[in-house]
Protein backbone atom coordinates (compact mmCIF):
# COMPACT_ATOMS: atom_id res chain seq x y z
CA UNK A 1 0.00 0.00 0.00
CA UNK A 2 1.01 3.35 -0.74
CA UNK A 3 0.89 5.74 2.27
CA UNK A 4 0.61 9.08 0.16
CA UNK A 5 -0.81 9.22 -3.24
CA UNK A 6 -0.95 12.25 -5.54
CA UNK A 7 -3.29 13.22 -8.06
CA UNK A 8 -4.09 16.16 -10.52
CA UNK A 9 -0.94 17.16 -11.94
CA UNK A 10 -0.69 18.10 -15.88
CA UNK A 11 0.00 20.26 -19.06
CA UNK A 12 -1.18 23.43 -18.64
CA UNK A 13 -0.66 27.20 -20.68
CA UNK A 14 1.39 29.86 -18.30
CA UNK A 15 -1.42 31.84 -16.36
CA UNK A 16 -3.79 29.10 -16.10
CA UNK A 17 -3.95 26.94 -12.90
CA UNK A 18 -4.47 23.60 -11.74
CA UNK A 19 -5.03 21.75 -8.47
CA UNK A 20 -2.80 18.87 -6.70
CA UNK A 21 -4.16 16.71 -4.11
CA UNK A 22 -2.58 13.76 -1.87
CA UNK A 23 -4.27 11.35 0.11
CA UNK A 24 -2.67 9.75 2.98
CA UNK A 25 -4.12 6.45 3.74
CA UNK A 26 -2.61 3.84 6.28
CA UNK A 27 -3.38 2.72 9.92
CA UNK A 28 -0.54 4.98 11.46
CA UNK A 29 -1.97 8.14 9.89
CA UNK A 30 -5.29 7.38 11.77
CA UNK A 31 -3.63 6.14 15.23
CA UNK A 32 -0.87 8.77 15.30
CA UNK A 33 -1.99 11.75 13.38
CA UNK A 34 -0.27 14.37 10.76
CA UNK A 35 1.62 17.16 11.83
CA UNK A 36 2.42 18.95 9.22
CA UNK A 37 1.92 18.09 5.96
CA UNK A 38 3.39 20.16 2.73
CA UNK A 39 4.59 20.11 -1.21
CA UNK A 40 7.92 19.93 -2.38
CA UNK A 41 9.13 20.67 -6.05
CA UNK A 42 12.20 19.40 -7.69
CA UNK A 43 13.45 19.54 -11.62
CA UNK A 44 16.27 17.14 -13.09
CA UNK A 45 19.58 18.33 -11.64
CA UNK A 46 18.27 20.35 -8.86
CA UNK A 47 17.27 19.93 -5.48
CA UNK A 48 13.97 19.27 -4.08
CA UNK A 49 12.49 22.82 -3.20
CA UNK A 50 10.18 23.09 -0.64
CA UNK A 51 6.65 24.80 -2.27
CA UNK A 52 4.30 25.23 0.87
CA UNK A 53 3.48 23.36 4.16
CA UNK A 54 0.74 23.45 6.57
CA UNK A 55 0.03 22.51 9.79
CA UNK A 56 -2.41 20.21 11.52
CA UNK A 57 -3.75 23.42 13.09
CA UNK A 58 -3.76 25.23 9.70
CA UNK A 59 -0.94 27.67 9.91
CA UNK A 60 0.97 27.84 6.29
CA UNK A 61 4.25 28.44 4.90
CA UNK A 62 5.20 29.50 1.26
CA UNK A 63 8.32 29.86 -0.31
CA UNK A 64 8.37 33.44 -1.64
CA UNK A 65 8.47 32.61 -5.45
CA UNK A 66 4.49 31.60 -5.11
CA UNK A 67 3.17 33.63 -2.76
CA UNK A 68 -0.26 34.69 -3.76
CA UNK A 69 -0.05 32.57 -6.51
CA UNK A 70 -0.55 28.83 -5.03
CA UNK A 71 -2.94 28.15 -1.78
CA UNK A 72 -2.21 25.04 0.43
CA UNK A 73 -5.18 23.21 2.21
CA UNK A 74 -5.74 20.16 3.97
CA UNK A 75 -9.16 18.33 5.08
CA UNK A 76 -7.85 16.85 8.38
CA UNK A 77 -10.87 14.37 8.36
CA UNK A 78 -9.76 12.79 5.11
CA UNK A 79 -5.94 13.20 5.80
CA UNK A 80 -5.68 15.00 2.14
CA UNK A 81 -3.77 18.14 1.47
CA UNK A 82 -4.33 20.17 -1.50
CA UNK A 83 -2.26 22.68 -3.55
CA UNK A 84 -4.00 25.34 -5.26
CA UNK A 85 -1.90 26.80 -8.23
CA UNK A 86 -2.97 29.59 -9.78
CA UNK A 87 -1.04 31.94 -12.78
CA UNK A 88 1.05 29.53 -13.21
CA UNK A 89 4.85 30.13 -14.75
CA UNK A 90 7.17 28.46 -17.01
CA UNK A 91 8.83 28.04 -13.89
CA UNK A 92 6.99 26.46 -11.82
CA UNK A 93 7.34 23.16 -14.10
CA UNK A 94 8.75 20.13 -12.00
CA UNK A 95 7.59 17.07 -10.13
CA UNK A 96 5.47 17.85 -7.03
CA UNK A 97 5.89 15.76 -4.20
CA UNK A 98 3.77 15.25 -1.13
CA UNK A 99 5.02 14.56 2.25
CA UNK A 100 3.66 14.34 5.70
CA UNK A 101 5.30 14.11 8.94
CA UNK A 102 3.98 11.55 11.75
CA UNK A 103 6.06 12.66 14.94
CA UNK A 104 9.59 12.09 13.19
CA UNK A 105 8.54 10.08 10.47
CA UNK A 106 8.63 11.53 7.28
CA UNK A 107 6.35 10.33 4.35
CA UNK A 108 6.52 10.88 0.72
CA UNK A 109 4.59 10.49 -2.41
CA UNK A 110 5.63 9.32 -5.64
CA UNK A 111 5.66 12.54 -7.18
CA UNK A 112 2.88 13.94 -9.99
CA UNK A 113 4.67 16.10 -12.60
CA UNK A 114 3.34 19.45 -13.86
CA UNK A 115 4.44 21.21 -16.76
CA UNK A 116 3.50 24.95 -18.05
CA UNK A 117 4.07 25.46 -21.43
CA UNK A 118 5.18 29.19 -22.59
């Protein structure tokens, strides 16, 4: 079973937007809980960027290249955190990953690439 799974990534023009999700599914997310939970970036060659986390108590963090362009959320009932992306950039093209952090266990998804074309 795969503990976080990502969905929604794509092709999309620069400007438009699009919306990732993850899903964390597995008995120790529902005995222990999430703490945070967040989206990381990375392209070939690079390392992997942090995007935006947030916290079981729904404080955020962005890193400043998409501030007040992307919105995290998370639905704490269904252990899923969202990423909002909006005017989206040549830039912003990489694979997104999902993690989420169970005390000091960290979790990651398989990664769900996005790509904005010029």
């Amino acid at each position: 079973q795969v503990p976080l799974v990502e969905s929604g990534g794509g092709l999309v023009q620069a400007g438009g937007s699009l919306r990732v999700s993850c899903a964390a599914s597995g008995s120790i997310f529902r005995i222990f809980g999430i703490n945070a939970m967040g989206w990381y970036r990375q392209v070939p060659g690079k390392q992997r960027e942090l995007v935006a986390t947030i916290t079981s108590g729904g404080s955020t963090n962005y890193t400043d290249s998409v501030k007040g362009r992307f919105t995290i959320s998370r639905d704490n009932a269904k252990n899923t955190v969202y990423l909002q992306m909006n005017s989206l950039k040549p830039e912003d093209t990489a694979v997104y990953y999902c993690r989420a952090d169970v005390g000091t266990l960290v979790y990651w998804g398989q990664g769900t690439q996005v790509t904005v074309s010029s």
